[in-house]
N, C-alpha and C. Protein backbone atom coordinates (compact mmCIF):
# COMPACT_ATOMS: atom_id res chain seq x y z
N UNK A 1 0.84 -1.18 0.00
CA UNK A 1 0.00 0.00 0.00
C UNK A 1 0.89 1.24 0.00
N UNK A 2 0.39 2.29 -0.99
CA UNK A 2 0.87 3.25 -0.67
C UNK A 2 1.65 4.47 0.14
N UNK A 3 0.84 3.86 1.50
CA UNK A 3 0.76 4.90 2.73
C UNK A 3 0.87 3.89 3.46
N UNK A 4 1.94 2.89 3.22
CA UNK A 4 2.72 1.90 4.40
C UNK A 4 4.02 2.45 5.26
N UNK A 5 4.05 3.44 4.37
CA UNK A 5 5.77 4.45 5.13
C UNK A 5 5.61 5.80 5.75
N UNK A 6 5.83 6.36 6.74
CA UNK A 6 6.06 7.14 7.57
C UNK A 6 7.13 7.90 6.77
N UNK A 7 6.47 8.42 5.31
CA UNK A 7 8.02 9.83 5.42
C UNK A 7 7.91 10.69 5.80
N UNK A 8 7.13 11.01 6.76
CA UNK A 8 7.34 12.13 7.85
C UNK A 8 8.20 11.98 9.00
N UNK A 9 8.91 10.74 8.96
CA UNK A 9 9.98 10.10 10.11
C UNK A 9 11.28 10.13 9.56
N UNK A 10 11.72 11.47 9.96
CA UNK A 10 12.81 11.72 9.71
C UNK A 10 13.82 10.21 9.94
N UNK A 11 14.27 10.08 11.16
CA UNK A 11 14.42 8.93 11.82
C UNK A 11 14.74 7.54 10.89
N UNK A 12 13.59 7.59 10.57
CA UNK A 12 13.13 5.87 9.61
C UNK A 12 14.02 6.35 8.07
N UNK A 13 13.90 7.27 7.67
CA UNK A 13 14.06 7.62 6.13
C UNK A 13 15.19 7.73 6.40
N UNK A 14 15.74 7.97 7.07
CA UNK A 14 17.59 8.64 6.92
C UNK A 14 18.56 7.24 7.70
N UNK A 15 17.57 6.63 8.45
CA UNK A 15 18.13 5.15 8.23
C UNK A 15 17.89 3.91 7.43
N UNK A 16 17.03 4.12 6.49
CA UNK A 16 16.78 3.24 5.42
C UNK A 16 17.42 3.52 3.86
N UNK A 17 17.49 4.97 3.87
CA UNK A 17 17.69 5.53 1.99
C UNK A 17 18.72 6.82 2.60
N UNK A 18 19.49 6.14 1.38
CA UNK A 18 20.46 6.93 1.27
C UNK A 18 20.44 8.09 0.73
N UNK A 19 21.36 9.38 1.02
CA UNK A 19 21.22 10.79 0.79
C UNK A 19 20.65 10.86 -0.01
N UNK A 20 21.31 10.44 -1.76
CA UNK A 20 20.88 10.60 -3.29
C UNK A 20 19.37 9.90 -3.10
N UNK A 21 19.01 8.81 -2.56
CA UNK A 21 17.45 8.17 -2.75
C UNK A 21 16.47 9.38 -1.76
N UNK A 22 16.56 9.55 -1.25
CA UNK A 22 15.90 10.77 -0.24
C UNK A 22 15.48 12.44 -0.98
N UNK A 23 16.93 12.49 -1.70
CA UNK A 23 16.87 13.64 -2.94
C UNK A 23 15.88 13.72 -3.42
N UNK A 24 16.03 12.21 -4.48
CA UNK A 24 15.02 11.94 -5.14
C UNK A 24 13.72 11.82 -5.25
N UNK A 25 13.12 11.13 -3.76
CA UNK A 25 12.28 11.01 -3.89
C UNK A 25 11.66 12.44 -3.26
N UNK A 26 12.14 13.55 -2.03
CA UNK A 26 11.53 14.62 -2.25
C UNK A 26 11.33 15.55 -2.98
N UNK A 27 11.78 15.41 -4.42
CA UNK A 27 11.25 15.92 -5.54
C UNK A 27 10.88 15.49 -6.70
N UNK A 28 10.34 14.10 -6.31
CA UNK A 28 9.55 13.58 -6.71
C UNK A 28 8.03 14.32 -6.84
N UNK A 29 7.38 14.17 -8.22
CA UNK A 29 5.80 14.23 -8.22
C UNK A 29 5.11 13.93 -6.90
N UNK A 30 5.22 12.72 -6.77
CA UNK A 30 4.66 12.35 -5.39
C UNK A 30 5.74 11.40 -4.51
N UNK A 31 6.58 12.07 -3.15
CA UNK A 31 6.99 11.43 -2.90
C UNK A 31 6.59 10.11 -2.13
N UNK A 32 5.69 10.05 -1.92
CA UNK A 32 5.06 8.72 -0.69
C UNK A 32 4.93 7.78 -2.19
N UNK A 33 5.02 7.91 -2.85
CA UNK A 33 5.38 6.49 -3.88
C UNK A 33 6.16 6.56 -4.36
N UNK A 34 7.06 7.66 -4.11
CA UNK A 34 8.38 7.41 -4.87
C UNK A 34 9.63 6.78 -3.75
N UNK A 35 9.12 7.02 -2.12
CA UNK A 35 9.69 6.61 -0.95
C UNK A 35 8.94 4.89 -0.95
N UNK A 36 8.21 4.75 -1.27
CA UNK A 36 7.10 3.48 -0.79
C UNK A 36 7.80 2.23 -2.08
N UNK A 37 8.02 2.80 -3.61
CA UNK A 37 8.53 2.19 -4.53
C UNK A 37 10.18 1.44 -4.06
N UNK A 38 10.38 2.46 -3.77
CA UNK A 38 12.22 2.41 -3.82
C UNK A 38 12.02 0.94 -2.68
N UNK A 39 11.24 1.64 -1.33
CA UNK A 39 11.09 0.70 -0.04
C UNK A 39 11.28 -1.08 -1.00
N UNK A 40 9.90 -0.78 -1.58
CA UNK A 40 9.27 -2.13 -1.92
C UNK A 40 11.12 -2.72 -2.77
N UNK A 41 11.38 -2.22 -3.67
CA UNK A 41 12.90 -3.05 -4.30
C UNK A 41 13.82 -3.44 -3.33
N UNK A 42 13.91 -2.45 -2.55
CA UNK A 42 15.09 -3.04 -1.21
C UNK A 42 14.62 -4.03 -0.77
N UNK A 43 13.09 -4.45 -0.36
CA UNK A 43 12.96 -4.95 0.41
C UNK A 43 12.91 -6.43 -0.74
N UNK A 44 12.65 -6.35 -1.74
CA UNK A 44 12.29 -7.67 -3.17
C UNK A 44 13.69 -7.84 -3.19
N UNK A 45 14.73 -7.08 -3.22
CA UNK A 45 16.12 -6.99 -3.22
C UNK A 45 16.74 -8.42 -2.24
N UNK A 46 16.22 -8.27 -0.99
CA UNK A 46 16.63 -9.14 0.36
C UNK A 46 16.10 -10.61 -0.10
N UNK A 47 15.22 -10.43 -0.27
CA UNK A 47 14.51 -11.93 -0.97
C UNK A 47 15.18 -12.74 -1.68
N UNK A 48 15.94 -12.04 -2.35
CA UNK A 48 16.64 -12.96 -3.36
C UNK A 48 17.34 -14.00 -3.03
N UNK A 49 17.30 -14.21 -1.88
CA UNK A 49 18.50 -15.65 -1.12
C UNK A 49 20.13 -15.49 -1.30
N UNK A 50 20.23 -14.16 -1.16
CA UNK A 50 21.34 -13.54 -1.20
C UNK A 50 21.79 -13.92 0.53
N UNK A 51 22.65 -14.89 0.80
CA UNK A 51 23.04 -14.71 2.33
C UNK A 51 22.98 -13.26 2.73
N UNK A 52 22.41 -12.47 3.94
CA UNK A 52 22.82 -11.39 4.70
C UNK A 52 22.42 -11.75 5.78
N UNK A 53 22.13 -10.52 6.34
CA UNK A 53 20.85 -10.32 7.74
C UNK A 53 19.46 -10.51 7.55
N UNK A 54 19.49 -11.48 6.45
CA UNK A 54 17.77 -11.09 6.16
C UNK A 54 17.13 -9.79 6.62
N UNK A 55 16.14 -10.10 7.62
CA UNK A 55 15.56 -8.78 8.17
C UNK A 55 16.31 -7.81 8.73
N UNK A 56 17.54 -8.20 8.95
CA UNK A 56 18.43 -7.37 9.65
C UNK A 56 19.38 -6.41 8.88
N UNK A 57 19.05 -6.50 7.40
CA UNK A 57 20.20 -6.42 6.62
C UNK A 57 20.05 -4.86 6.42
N UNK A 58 20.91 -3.83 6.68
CA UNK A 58 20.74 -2.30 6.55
C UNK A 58 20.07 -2.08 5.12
N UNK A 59 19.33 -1.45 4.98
CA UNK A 59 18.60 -0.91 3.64
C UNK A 59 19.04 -0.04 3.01
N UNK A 60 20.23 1.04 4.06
CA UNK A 60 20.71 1.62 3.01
C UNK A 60 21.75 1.45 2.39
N UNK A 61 22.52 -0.20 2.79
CA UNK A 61 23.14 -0.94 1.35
C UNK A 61 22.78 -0.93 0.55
N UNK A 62 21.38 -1.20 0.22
CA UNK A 62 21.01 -1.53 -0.88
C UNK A 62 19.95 -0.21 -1.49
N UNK A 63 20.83 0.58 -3.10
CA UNK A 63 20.58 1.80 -3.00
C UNK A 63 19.67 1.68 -4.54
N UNK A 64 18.81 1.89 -4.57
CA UNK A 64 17.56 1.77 -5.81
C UNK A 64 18.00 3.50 -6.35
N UNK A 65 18.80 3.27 -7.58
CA UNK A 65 19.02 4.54 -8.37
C UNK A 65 18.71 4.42 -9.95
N UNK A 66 18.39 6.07 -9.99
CA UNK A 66 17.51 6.36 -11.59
C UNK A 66 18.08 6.66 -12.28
N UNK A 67 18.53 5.85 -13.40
CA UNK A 67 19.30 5.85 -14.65
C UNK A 67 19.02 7.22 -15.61
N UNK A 68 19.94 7.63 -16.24
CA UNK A 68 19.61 8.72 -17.04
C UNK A 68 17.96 8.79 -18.25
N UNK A 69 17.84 7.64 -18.39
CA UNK A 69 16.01 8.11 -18.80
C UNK A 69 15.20 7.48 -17.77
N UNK A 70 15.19 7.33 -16.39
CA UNK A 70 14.42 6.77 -15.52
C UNK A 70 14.28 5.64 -14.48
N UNK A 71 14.85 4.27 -15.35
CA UNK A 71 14.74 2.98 -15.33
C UNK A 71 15.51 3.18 -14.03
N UNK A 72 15.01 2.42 -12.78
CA UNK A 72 15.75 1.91 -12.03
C UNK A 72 16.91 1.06 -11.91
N UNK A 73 17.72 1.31 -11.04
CA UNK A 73 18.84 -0.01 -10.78
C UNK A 73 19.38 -0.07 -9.66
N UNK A 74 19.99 -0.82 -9.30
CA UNK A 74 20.37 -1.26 -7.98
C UNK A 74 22.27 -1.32 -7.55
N UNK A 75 22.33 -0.55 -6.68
CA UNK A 75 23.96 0.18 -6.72
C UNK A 75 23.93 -0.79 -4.88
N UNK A 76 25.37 -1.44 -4.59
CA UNK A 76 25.07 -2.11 -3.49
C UNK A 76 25.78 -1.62 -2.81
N UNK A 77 26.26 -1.42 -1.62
CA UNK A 77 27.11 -0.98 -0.28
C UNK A 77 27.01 -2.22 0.19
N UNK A 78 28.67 -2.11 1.22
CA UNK A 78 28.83 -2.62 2.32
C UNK A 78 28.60 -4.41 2.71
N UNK A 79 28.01 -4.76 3.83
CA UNK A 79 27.63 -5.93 3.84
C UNK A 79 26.71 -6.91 2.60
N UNK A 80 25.80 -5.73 2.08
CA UNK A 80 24.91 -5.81 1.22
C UNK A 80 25.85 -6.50 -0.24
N UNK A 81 26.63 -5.33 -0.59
CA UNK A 81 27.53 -5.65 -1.84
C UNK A 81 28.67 -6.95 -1.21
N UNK A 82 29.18 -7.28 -0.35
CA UNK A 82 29.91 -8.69 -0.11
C UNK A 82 28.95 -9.62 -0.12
N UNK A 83 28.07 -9.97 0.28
CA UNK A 83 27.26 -11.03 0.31
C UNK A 83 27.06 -11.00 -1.22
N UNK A 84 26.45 -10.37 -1.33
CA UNK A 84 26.43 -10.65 -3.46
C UNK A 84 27.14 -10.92 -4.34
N UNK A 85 28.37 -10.31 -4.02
CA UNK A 85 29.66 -10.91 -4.43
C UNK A 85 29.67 -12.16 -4.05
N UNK A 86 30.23 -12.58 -3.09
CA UNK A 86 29.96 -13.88 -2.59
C UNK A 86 29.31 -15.15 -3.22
N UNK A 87 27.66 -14.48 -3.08
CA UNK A 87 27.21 -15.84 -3.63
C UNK A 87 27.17 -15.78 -5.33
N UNK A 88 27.51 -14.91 -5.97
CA UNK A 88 28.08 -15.15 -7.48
C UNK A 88 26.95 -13.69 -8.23
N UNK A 89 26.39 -12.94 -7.90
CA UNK A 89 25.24 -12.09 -8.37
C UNK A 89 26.36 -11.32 -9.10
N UNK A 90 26.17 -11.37 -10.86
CA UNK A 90 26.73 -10.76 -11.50
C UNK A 90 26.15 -9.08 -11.72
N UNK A 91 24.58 -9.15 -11.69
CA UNK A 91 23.98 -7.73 -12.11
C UNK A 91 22.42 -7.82 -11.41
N UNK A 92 21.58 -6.85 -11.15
CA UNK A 92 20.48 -7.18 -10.47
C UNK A 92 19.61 -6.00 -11.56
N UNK A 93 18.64 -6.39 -11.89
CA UNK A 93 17.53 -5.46 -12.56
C UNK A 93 16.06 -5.49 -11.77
N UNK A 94 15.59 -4.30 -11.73
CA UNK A 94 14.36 -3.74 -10.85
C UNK A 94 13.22 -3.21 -11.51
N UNK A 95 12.60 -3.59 -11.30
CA UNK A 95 11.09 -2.52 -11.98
C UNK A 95 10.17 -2.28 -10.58
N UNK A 96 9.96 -0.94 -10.60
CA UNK A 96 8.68 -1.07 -9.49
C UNK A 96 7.86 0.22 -10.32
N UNK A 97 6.60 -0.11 -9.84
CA UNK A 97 5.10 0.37 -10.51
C UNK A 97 4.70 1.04 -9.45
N UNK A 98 3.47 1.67 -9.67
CA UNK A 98 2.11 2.51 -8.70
C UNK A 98 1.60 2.46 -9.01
N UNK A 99 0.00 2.45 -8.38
CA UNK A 99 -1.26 3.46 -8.81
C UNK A 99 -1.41 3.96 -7.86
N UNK A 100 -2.91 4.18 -7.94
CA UNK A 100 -3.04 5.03 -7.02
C UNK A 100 -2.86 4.48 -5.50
N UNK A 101 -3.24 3.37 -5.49
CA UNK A 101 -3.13 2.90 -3.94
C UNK A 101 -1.90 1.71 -3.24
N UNK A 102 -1.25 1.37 -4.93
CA UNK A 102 -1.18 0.09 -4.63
C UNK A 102 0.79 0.56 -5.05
N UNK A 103 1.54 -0.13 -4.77
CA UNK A 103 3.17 -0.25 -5.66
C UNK A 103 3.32 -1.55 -5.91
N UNK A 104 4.39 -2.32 -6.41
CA UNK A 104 4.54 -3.68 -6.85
C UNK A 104 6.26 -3.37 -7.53
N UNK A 105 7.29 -4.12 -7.01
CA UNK A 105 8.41 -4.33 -7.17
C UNK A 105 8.80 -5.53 -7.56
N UNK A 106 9.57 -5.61 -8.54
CA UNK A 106 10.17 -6.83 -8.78
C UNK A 106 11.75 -6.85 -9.47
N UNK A 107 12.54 -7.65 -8.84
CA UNK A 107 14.15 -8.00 -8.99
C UNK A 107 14.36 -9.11 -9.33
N UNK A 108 15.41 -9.16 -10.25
CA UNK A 108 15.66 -10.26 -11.19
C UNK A 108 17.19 -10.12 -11.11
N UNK A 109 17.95 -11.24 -10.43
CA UNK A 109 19.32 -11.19 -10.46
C UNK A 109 19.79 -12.16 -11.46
N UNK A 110 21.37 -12.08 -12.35
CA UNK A 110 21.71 -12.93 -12.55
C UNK A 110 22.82 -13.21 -11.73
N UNK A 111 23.61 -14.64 -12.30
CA UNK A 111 24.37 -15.38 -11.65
C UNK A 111 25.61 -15.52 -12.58
């Protein structure tokens, strides 16, 4: 859902997304889906059976950035980027959507 994130929490946002993702999304059209989108890839990101912290794994390793005409992609930090290394993840591709109420993310790694 849309209005699953608190970006009025300073707090939450500045420990989940990194400076440049935060940029972005407050000048964004609408940021509560442009904060709620990014959320949803980090979090489709962890899924992947990438050894980390699972739930534990910092989010703002994992940095959802907008290519020069738009298209998302996925830039890794830290624990985030060794574990991927690791288990062999050559490149990761992202799409996430909106409407009005709803977002939907999806990541596709290769090997």
């Amino acid at each position: 859902s849309l209005d699953a994130l608190n970006i009025d929490n300073e707090t939450f946002i500045e420990r989940n997304f990194t400076a440049g993702e935060i940029a972005y999304c407050r000048k964004a059209a609408d940021p509560q889906a442009s904060f709620t989108g990014k959320w949803s890839a980090k979090e489709v990101f962890k899924s992947l059976g990438v050894e980390s912290r699972g739930g534990g794994a910092a989010l703002r390793e994992i940095e959802i950035v907008s290519g020069e005409t738009g298209v998302p992609g996925v830039t890794l930090h830290g624990e985030a980027k060794a574990a991927a290394e690791k288990a062999g993840v050559k490149g990761t591709t992202v799409s996430i959507s909106h409407g009005d109420a709803q977002v939907i993310a999806v990541a596709i790694s290769t090997f």
